[in-house]
Protein backbone atom coordinates (compact mmCIF):
# COMPACT_ATOMS: atom_id res chain seq x y z
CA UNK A 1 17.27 -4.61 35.39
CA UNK A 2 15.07 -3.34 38.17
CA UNK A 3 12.32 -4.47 39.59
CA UNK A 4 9.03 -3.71 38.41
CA UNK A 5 7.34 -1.56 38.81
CA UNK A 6 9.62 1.23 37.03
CA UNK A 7 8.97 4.83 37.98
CA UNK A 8 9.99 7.87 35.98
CA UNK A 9 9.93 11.65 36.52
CA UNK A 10 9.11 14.34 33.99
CA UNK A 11 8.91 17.83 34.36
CA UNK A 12 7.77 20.34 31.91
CA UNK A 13 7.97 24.85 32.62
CA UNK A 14 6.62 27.51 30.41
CA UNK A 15 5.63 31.02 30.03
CA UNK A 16 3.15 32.31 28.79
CA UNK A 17 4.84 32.43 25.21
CA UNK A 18 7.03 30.44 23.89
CA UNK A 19 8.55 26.94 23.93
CA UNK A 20 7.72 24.56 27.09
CA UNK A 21 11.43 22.86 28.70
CA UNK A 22 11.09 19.53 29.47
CA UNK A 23 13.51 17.96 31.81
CA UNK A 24 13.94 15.01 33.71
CA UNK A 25 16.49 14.63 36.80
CA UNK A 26 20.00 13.21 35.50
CA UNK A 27 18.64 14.29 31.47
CA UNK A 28 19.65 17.23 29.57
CA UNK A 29 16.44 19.66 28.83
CA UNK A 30 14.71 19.70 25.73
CA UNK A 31 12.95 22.92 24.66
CA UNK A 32 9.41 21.74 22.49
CA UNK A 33 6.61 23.31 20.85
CA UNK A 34 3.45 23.17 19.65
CA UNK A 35 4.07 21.48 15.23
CA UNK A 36 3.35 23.36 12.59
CA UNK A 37 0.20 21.42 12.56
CA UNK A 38 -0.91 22.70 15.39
CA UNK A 39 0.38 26.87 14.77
CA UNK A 40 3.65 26.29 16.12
CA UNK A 41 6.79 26.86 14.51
CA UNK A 42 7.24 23.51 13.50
CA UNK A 43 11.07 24.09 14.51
CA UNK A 44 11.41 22.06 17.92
CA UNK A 45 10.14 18.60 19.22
CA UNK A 46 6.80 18.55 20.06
CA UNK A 47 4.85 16.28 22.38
CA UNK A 48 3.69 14.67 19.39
CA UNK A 49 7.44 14.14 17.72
CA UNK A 50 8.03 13.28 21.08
CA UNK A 51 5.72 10.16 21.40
CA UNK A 52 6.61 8.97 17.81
CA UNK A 53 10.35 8.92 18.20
CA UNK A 54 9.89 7.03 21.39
CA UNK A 55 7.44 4.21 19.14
CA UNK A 56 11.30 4.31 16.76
CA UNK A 57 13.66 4.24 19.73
CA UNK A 58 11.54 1.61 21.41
CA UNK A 59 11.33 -0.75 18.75
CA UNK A 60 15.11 -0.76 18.08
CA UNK A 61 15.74 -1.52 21.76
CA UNK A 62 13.43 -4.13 21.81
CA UNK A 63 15.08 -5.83 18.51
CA UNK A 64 18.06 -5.31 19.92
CA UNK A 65 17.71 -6.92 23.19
CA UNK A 66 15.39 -9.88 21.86
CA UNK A 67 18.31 -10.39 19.00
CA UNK A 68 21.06 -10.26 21.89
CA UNK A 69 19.21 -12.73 23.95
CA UNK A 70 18.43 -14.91 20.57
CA UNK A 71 22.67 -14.24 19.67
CA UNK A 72 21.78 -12.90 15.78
CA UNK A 73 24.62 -11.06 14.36
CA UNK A 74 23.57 -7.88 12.54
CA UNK A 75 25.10 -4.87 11.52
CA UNK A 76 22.46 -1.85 11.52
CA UNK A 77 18.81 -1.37 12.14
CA UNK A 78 16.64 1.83 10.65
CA UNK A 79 13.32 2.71 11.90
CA UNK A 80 11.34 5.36 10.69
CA UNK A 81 7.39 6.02 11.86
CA UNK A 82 4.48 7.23 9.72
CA UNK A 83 2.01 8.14 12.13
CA UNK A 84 -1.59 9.08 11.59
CA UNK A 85 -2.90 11.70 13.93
CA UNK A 86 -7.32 11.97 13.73
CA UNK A 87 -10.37 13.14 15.41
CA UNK A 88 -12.26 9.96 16.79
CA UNK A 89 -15.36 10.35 18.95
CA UNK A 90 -14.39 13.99 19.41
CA UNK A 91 -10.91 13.50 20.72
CA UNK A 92 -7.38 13.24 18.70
CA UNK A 93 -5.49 10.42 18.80
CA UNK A 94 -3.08 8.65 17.26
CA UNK A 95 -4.76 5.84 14.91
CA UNK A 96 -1.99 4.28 13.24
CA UNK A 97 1.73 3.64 13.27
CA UNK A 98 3.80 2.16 10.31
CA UNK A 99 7.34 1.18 11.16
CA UNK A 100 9.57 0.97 8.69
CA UNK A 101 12.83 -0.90 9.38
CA UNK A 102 15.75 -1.97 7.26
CA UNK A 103 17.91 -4.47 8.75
CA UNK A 104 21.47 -4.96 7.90
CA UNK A 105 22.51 -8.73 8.25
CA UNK A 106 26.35 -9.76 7.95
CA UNK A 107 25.67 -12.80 6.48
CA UNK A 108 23.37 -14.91 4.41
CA UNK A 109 20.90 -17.48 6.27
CA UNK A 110 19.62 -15.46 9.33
CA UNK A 111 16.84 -13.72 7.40
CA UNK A 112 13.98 -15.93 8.92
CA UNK A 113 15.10 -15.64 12.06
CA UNK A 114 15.62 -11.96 11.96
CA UNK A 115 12.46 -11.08 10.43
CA UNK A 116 10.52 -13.17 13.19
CA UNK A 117 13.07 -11.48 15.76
CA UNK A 118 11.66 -7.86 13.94
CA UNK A 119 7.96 -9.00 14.73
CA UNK A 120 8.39 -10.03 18.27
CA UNK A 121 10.49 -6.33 18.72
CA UNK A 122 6.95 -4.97 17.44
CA UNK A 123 5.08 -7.68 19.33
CA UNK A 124 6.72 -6.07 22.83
CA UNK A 125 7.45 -3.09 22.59
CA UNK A 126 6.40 -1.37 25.76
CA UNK A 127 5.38 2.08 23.79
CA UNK A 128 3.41 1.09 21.26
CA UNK A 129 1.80 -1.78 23.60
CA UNK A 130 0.26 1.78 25.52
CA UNK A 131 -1.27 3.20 22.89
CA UNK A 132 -4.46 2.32 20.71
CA UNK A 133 -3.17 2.84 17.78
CA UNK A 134 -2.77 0.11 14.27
CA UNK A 135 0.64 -0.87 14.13
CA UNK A 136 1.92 -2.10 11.21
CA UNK A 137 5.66 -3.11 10.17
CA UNK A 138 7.48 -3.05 7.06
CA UNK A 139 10.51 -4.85 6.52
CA UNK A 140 13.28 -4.69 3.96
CA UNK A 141 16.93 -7.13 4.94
CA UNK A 142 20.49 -6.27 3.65
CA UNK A 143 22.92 -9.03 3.45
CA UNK A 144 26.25 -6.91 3.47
């Protein structure tokens, strides 16, 4: 790992219609839009899409660093994220996030230990540790 602190570099380009490209040096582009919440055609990633899917992608590699470190076998993690977009005080924001995860164990006898390894994922995760929103997590565990 580096040392802190990290830097990164995002661009963003647009015309006066259409999508915006977002790009980042060594990263393939990503065309986004405005969601169909918003008027747009609800077809591409938007910034909000965006900033949910990194919540989902940070939790997982969170849990899966803090389960590496802790040595827990498991076979598959899901994460999916409600998230509740409202006016407060006259500006949007998000208010709250609800993670969803399924974890799949290989064997019987870890589920403590994974579901308090699941809660300190949430506990650090850099993403949602930025943000002001209610975060709440939802567990289910497979034994395969």
């Amino acid at each position: 790992m580096h040392e802190f602190p990290h830097h990164y570099f995002v661009g963003a380009a647009a015309h006066p219609e259409g999508s915006v490209t977002v790009s980042s040096p060594g990263l393939v582009s990503l065309e986004t839009a405005p969601p169909a919440e918003f008027g747009g055609p609800g077809d591409l990633w938007s910034p909000e899409t965006l900033l949910v899917a990194a919540v989902a992608n940070c939790f997982i590699l969170s849990f899966r660093a803090i389960a590496r470190a802790s040595r827990l076998d498991w076979n598959s993690l899901g994460c999916d994220v409600e998230a509740l977009l409202d006016r407060v005080s006259g500006k949007l924001l998000f208010t709250e996030l609800k993670l969803s995860v399924k974890l799949e164990l290989p064997a019987v006898g870890e589920e403590v230990r994974a579901r308090r390894i699941l809660e300190k994922a949430e506990e650090t995760c850099l993403i949602t540790n930025s943000m002001s929103a209610r975060v709440t997590l939802v567990t289910e565990l497979v034994v395969s």
